[in-house]
C-alpha atoms as a PDB file:
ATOM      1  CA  UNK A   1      15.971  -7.035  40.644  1.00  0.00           C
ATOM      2  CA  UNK A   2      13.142  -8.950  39.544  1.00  0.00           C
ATOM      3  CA  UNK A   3      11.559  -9.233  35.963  1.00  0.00           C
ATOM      4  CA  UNK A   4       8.461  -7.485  37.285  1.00  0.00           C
ATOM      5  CA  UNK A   5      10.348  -4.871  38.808  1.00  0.00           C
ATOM      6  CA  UNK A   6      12.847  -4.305  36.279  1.00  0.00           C
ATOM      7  CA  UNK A   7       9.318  -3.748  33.422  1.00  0.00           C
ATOM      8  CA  UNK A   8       7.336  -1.149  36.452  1.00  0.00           C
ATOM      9  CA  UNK A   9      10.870   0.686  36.409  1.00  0.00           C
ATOM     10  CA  UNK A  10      11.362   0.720  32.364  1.00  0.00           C
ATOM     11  CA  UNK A  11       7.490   2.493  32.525  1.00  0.00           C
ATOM     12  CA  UNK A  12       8.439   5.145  35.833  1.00  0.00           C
ATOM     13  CA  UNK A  13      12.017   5.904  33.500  1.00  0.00           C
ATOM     14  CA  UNK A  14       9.945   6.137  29.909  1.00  0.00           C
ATOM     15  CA  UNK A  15      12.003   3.498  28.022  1.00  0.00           C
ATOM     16  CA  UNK A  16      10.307   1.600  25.532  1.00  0.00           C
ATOM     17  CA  UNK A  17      10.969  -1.732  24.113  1.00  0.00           C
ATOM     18  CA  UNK A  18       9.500  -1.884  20.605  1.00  0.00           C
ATOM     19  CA  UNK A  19       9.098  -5.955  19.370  1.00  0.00           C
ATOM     20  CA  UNK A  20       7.663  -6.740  16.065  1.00  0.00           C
ATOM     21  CA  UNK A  21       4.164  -6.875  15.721  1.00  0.00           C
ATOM     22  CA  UNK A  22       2.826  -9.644  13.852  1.00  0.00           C
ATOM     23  CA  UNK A  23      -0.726 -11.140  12.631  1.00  0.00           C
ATOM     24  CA  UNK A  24      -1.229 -14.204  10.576  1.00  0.00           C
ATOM     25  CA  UNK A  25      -4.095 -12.187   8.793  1.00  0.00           C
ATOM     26  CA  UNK A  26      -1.802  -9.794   7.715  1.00  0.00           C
ATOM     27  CA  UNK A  27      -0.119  -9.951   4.497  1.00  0.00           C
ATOM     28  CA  UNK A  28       3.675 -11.043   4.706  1.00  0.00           C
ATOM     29  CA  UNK A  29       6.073  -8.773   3.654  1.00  0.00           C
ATOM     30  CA  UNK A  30       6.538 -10.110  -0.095  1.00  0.00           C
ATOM     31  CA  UNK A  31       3.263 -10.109  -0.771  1.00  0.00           C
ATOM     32  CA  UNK A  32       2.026  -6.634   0.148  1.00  0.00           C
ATOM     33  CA  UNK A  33       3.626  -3.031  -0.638  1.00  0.00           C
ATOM     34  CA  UNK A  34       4.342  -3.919  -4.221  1.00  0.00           C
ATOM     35  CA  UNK A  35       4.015  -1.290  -6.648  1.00  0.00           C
ATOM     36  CA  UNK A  36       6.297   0.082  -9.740  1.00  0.00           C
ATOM     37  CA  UNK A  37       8.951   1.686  -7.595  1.00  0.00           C
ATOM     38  CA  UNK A  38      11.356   2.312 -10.241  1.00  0.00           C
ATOM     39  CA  UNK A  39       8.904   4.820 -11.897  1.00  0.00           C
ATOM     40  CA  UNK A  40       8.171   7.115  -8.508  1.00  0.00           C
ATOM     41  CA  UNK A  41      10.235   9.733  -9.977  1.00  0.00           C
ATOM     42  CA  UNK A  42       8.835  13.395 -10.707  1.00  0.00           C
ATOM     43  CA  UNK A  43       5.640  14.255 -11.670  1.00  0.00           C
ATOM     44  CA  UNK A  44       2.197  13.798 -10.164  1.00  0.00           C
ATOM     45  CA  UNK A  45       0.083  11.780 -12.168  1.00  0.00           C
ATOM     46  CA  UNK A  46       0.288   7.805 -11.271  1.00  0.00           C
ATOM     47  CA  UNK A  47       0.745   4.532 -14.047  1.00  0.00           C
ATOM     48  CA  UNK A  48      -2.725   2.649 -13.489  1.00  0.00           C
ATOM     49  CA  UNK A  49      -1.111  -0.082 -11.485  1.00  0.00           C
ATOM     50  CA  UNK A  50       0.879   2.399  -9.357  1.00  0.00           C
ATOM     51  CA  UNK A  51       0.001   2.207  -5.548  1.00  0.00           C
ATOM     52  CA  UNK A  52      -2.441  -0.462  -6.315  1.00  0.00           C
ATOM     53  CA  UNK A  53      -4.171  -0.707  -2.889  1.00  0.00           C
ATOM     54  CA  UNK A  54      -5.230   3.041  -3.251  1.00  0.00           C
ATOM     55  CA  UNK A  55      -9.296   2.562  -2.497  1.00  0.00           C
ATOM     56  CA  UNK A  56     -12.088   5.637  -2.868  1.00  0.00           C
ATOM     57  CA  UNK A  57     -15.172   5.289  -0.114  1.00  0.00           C
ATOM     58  CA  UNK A  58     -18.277   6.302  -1.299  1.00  0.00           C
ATOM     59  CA  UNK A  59     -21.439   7.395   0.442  1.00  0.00           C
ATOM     60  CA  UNK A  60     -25.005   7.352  -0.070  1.00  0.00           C
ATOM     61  CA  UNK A  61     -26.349  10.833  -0.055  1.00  0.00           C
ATOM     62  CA  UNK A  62     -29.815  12.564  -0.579  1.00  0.00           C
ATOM     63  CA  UNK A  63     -29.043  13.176  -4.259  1.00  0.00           C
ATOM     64  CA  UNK A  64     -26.697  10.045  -5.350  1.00  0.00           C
ATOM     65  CA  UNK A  65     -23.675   8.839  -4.333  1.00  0.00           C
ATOM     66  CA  UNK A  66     -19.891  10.220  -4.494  1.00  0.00           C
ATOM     67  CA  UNK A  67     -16.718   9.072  -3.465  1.00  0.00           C
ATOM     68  CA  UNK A  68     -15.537  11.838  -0.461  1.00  0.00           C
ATOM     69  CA  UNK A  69     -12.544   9.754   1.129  1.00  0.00           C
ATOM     70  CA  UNK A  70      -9.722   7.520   0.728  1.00  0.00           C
ATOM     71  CA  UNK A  71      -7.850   4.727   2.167  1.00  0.00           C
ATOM     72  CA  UNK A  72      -5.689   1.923   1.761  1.00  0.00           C
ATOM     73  CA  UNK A  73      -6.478  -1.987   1.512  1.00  0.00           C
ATOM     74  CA  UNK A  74      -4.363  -3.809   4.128  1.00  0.00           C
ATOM     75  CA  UNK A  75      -5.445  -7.036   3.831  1.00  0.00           C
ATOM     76  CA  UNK A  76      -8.374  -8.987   1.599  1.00  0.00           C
ATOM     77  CA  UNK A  77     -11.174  -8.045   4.134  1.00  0.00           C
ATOM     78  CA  UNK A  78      -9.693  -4.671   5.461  1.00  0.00           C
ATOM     79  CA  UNK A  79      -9.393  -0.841   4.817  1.00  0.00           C
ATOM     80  CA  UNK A  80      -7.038   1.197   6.694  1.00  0.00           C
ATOM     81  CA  UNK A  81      -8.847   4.927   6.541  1.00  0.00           C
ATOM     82  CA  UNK A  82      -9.567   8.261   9.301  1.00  0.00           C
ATOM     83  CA  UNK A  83     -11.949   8.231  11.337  1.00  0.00           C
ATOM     84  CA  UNK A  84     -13.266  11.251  10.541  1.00  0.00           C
ATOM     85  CA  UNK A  85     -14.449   9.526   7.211  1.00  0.00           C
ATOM     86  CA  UNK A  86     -16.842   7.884   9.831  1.00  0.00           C
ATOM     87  CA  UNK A  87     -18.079  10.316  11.982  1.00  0.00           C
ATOM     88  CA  UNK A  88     -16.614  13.606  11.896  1.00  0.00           C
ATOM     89  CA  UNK A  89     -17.915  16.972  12.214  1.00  0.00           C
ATOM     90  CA  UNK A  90     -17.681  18.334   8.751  1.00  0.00           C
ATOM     91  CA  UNK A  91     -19.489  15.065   6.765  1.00  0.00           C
ATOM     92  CA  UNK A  92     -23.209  15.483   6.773  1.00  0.00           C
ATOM     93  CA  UNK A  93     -25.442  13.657   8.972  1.00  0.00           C
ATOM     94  CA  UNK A  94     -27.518  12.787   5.719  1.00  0.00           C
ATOM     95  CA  UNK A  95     -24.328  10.890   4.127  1.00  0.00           C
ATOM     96  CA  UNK A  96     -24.107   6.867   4.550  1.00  0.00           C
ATOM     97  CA  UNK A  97     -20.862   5.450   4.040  1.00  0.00           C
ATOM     98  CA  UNK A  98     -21.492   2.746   2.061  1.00  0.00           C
ATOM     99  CA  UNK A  99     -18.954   0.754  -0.113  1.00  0.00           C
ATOM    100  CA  UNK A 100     -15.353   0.633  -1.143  1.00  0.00           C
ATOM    101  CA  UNK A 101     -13.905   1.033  -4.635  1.00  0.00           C
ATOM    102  CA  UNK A 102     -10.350  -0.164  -5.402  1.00  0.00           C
ATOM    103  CA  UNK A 103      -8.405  -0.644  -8.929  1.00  0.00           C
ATOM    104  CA  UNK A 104      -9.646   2.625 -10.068  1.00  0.00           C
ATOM    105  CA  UNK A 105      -7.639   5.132 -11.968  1.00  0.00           C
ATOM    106  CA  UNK A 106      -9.973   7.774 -13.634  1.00  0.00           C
ATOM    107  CA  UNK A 107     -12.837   8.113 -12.038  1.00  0.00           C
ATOM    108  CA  UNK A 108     -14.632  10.100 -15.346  1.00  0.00           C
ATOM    109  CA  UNK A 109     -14.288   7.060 -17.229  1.00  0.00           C
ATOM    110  CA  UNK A 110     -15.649   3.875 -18.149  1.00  0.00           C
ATOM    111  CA  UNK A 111     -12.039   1.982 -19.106  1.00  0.00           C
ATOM    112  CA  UNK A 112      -9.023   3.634 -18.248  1.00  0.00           C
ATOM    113  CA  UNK A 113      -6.116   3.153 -20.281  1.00  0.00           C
ATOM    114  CA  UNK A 114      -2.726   5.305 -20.937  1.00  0.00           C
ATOM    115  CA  UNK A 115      -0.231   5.281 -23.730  1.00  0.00           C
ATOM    116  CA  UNK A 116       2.518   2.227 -23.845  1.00  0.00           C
ATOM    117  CA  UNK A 117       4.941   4.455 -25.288  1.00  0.00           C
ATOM    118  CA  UNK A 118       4.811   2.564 -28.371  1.00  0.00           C
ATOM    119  CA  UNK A 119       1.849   3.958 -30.062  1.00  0.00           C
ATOM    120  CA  UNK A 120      -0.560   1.558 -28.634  1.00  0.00           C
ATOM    121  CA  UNK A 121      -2.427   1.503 -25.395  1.00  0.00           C
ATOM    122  CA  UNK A 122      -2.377  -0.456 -21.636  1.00  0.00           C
ATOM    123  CA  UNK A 123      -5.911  -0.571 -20.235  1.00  0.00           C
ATOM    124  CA  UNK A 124      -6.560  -1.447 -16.519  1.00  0.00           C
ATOM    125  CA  UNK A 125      -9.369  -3.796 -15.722  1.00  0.00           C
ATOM    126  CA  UNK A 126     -12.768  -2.811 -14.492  1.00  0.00           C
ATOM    127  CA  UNK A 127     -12.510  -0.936 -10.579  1.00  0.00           C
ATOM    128  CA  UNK A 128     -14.241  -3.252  -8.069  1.00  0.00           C
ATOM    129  CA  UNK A 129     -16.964  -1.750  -5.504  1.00  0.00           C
ATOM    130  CA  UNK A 130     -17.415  -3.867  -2.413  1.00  0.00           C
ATOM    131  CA  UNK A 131     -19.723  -2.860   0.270  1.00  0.00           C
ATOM    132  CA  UNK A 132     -18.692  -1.797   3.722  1.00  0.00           C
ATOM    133  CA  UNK A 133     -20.370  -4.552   6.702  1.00  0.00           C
ATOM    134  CA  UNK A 134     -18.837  -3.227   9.512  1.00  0.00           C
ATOM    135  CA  UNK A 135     -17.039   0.632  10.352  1.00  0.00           C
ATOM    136  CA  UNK A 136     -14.936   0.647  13.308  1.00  0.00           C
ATOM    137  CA  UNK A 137     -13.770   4.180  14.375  1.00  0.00           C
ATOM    138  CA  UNK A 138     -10.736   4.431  17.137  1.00  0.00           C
ATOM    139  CA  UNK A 139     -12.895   4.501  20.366  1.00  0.00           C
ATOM    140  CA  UNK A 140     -11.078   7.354  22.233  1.00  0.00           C
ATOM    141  CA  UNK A 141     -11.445   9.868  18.356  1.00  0.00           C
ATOM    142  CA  UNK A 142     -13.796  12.641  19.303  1.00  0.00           C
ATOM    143  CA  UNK A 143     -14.852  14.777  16.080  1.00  0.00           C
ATOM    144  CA  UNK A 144     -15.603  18.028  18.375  1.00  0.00           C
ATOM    145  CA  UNK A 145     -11.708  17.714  19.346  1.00  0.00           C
ATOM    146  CA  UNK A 146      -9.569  20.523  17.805  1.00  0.00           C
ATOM    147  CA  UNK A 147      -6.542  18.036  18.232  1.00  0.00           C
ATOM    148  CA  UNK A 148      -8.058  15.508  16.105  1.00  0.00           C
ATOM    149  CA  UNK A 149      -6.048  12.709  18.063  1.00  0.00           C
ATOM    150  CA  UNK A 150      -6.762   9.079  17.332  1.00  0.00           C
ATOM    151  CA  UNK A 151      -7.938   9.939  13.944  1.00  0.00           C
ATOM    152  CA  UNK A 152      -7.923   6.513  12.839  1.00  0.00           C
ATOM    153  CA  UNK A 153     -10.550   3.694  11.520  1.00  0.00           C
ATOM    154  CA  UNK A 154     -11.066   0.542  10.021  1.00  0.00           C
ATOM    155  CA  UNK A 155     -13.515  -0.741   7.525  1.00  0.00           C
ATOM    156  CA  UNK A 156     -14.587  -4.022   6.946  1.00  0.00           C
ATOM    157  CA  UNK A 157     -15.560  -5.412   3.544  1.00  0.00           C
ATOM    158  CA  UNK A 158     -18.470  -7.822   3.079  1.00  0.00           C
ATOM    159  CA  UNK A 159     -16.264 -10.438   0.950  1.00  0.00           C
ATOM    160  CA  UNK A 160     -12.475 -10.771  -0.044  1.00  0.00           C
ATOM    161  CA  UNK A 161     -10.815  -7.954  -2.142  1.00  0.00           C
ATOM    162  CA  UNK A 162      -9.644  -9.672  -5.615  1.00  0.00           C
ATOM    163  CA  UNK A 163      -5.594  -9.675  -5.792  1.00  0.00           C
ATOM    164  CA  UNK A 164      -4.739  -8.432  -9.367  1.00  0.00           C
ATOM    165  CA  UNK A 165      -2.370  -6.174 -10.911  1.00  0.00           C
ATOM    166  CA  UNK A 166      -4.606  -3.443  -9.972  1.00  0.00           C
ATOM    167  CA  UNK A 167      -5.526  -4.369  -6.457  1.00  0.00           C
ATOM    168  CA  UNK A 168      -3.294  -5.320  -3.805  1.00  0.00           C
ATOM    169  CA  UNK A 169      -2.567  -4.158   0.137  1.00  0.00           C
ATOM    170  CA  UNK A 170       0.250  -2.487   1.216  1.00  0.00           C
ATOM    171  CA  UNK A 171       2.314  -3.043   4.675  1.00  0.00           C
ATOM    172  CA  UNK A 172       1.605  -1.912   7.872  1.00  0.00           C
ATOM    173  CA  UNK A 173       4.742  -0.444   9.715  1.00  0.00           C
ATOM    174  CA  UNK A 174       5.143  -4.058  12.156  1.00  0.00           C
ATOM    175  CA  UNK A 175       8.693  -4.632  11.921  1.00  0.00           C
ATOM    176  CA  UNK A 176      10.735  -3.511  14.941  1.00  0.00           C
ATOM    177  CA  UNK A 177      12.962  -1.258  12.795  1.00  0.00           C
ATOM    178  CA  UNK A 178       9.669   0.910  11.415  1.00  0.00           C
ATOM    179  CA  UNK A 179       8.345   1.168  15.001  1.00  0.00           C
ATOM    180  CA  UNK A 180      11.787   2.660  15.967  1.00  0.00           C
ATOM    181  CA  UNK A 181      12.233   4.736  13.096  1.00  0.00           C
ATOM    182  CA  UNK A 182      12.233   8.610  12.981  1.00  0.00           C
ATOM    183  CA  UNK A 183      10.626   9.426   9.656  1.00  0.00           C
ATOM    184  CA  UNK A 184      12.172  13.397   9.756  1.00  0.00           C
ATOM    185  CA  UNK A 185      13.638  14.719   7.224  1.00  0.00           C
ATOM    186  CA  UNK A 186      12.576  11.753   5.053  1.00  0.00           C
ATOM    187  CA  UNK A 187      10.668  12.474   1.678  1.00  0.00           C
ATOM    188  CA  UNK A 188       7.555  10.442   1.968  1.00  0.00           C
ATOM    189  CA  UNK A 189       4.599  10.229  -0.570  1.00  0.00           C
ATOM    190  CA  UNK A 190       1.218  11.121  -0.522  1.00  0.00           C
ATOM    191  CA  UNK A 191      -1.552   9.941  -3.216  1.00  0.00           C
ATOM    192  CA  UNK A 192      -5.292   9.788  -3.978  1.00  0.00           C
ATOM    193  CA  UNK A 193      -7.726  12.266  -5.999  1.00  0.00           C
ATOM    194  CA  UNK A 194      -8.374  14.452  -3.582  1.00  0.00           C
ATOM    195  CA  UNK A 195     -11.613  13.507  -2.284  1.00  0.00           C
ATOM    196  CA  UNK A 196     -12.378  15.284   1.181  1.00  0.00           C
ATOM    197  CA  UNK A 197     -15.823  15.326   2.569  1.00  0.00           C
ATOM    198  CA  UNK A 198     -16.539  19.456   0.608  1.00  0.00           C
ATOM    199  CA  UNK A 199     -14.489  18.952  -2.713  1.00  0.00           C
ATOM    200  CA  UNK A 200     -13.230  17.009  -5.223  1.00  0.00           C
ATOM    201  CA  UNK A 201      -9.723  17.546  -6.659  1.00  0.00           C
ATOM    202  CA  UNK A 202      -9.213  15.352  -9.819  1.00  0.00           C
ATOM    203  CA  UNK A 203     -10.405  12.689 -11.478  1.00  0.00           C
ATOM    204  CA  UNK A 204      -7.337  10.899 -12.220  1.00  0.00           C
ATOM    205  CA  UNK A 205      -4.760   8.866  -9.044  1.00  0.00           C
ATOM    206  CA  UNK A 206      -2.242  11.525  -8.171  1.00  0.00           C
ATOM    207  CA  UNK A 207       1.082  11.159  -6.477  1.00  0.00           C
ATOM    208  CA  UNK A 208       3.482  13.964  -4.298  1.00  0.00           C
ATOM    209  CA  UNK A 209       6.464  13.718  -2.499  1.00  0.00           C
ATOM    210  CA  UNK A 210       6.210  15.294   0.909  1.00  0.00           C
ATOM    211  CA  UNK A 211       9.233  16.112   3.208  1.00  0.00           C
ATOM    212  CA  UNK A 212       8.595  14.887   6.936  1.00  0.00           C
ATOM    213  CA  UNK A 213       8.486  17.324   9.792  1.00  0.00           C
ATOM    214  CA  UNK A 214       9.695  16.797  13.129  1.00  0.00           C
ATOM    215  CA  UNK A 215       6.878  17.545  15.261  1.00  0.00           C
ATOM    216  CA  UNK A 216       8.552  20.356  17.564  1.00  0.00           C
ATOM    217  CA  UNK A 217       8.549  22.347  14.620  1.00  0.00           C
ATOM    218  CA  UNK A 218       5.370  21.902  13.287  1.00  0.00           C
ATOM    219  CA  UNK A 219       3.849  22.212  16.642  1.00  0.00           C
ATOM    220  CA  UNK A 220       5.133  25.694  16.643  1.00  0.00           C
ATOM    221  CA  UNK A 221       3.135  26.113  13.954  1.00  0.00           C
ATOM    222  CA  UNK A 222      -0.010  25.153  14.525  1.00  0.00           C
ATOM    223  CA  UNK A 223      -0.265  26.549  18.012  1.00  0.00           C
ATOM    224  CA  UNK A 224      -1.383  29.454  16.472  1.00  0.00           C
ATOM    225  CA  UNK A 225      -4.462  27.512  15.664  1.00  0.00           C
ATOM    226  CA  UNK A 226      -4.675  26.260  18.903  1.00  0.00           C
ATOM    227  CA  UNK A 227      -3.866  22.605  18.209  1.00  0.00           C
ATOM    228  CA  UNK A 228      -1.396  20.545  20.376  1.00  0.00           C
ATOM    229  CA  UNK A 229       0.175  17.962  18.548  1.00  0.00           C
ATOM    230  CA  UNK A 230       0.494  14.305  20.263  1.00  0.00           C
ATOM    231  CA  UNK A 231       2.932  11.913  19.411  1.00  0.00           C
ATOM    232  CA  UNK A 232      -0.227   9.756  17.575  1.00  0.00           C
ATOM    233  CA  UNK A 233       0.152  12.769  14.935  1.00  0.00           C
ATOM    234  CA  UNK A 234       2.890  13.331  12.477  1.00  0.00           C
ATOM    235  CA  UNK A 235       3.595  16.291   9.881  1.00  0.00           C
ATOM    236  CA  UNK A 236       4.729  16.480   6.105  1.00  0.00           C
ATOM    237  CA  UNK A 237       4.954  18.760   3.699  1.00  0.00           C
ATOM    238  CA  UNK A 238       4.778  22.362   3.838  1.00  0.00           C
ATOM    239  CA  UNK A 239       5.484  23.755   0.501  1.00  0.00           C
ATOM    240  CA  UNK A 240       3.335  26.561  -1.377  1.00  0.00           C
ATOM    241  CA  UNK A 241       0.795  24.778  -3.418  1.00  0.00           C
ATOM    242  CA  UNK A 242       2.084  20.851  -2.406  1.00  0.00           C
ATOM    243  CA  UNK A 243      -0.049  19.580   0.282  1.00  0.00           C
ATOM    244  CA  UNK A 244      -2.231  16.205   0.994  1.00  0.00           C
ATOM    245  CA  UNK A 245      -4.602  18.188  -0.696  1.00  0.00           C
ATOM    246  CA  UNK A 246      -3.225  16.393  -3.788  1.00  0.00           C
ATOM    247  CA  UNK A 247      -4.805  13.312  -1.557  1.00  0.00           C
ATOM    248  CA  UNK A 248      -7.892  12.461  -0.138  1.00  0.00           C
ATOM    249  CA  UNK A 249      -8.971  12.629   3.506  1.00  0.00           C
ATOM    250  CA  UNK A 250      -8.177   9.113   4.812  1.00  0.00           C
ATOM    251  CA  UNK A 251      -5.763   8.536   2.529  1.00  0.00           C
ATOM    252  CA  UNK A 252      -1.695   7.288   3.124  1.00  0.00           C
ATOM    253  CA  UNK A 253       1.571   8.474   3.521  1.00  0.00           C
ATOM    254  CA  UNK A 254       3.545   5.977   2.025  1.00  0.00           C
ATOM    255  CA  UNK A 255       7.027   5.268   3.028  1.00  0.00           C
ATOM    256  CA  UNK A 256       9.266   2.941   0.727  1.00  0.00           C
ATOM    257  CA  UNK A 257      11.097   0.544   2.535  1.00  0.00           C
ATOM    258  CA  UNK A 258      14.610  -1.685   1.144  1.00  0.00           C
ATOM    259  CA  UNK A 259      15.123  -4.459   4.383  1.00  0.00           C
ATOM    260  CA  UNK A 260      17.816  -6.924   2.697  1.00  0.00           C
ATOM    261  CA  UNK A 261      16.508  -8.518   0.083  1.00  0.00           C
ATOM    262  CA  UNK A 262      13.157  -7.151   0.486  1.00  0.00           C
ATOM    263  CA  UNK A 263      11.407  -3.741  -0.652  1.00  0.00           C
ATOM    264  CA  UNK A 264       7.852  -3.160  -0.422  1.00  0.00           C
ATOM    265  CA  UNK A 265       6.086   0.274   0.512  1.00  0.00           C
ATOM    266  CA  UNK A 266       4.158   0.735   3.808  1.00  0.00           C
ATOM    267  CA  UNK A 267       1.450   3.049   5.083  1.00  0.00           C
ATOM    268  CA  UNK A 268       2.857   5.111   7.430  1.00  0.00           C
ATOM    269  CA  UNK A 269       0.249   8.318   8.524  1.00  0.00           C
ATOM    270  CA  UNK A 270      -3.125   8.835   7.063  1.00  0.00           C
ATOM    271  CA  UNK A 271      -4.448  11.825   6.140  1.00  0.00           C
ATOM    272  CA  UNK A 272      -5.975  14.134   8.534  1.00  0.00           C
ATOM    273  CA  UNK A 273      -6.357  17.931   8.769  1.00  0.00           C
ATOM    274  CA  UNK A 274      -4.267  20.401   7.627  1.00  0.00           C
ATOM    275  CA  UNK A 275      -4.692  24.031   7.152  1.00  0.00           C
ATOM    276  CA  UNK A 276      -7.360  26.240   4.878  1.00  0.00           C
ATOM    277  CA  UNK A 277      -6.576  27.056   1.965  1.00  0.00           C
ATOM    278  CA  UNK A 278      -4.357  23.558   2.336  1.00  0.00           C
ATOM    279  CA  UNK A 279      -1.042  24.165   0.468  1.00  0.00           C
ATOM    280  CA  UNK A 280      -0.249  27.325   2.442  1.00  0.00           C
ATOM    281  CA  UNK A 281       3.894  28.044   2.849  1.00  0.00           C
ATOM    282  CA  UNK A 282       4.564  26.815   6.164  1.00  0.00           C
ATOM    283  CA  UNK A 283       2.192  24.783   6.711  1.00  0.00           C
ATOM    284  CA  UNK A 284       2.202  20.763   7.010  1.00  0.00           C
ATOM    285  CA  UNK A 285      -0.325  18.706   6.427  1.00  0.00           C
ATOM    286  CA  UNK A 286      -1.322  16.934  10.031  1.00  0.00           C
ATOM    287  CA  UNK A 287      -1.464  13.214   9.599  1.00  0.00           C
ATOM    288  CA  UNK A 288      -2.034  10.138  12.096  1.00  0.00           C
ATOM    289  CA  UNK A 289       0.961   8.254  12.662  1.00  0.00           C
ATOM    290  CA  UNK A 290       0.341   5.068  11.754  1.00  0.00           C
ATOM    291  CA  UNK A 291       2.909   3.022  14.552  1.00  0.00           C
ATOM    292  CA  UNK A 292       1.936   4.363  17.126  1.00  0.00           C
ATOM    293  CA  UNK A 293      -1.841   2.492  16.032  1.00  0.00           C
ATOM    294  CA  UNK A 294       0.058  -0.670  14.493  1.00  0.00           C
ATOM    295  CA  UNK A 295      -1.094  -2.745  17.796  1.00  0.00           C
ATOM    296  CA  UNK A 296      -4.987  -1.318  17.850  1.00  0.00           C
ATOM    297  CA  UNK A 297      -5.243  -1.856  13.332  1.00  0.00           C
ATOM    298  CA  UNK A 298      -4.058  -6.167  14.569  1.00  0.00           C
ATOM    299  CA  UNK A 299      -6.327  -6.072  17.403  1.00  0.00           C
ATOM    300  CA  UNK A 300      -9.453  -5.033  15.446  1.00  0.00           C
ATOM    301  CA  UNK A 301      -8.647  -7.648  12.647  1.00  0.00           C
ATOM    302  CA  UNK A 302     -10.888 -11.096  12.551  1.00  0.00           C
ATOM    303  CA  UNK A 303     -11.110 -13.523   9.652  1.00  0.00           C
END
């Protein structure tokens, strides 16, 4: 059997051969996904240089500006974020999406700073606002679509993020073991301030832990909405009152990954939809799954 055959038959069949997906404008593996893993225990409000690549997008809109979605920095010159932070049906025509705000922590101050435990204080530094030169929404993501499939975009920053305590990127999901991986059953976390394009949540970078669902059984769910759930969509959460609504639209699901020697965290779905009220019993929160994108995020990427 011949190479060529033996590949058309793996595609007829359905096997998949997942490699490692690699750029050399990502981040490596040491230098991105670092946060303060040993205090992600309990509790929902971060440390200020917890999740550190945590950005807010703001917009330009009649009467000021706000900040109505997240995302996550993935490299110096890149946010990972939804696409329906770009164009979808629910943000106003009249709304510009204009910059990019990362190292923030409270967004009702001036200087954020939190107790040391020793009756003094650790301040963060200033947040940094970057403007936006370029959005690139997944070509095949249609707004009108119930589904909300390929709900996925990149934005482009007009000059380098600054690496500091406070700002870093976090990992994409390349390695061949994260492409394989079944996240079910596995608590993941979600974080932001719960910007969505109608409300604001908080002021101050929250955390959750969600619980992954396999998507058989959330699709049972939401067919009684009428969405179908492709395998570009995953689910998490579920709980009365615990929902990505503790995170913004755009925002991650972070998974924390020990490889050998190495532990770093890495962006594995970004936030969707989910249902309304969000934090309804039964109910996951509907998030895109980032692997199954990993190949279209490198392919968008330029210096």
């Amino acid at each position: 059997m011949s190479v060529k055959t033996a590949a058309t038959l793996c595609l007829i069949l359905g096997f998949v051969s997942y490699a490692r997906l690699s750029s050399n404008l990502l981040p490596t593996f040491k230098q991105c996904g670092q946060s303060a893993q040993d205090r992600i225990v309990g509790g929902e409000t971060t440390d200020l240089d917890e999740f550190p690549w945590m950005a807010l997008i703001e917009y330009e809109k009649p009467n000021g500006r706000g900040f109505y979605c997240g995302g996550v920095l993935i490299n110096k010159r890149y946010v990972l974020t939804a696409a329906h932070c770009l164009k979808g049906k629910d943000l106003p025509r009249t709304w510009k999406l204009s910059s990019v705000r990362f190292g923030e922590y409270n967004t009702s101050s001036v200087k954020d700073c939190l107790s040391d435990g020793a009756g003094g204080f650790d301040c963060s530094e200033p947040p940094v606002d970057i403007p936006v030169e370029e959005r690139i929404a997944h070509e095949k993501y249609n707004p009108l679509d119930t589904n909300q499939y390929h709900d996925i975009a990149l934005l482009r920053l007009s000059r380098d993020a600054p690496y500091t305590a406070y700002i870093n990127p976090i990992c994409l999901p390349i390695k061949k073991t994260e492409l394989q991986k079944d996240l079910t059953g596995d608590n993941l976390f979600v974080a932001g301030w719960g910007k969505t394009e109608s409300k604001s949540e908080s002021d101050v970078k929250l955390k959750l832990k969600v619980p992954v669902k396999s998507n058989s059984e959330c699709s049972s769910v939401y067919s009684a909405a009428r969405v179908n759930l492709g395998k570009g969509q995953m689910c998490a959460g579920g709980q009365k009152g615990k929902d990505s609504c503790r995170g913004d639209s755009g925002g991650p699901l972070m998974s924390l990954v020990q490889d050998s020697d190495e532990v770093y965290w890495v962006v594995s779905g970004i936030v969707s939809f989910g249902p309304s009220p969000c934090g309804m019993q039964g109910w996951p929160g509907v998030y895109t799954r980032v692997t199954e994108y990993a190949d279209w995020i490198i392919s968008k990427l330029k210096p």
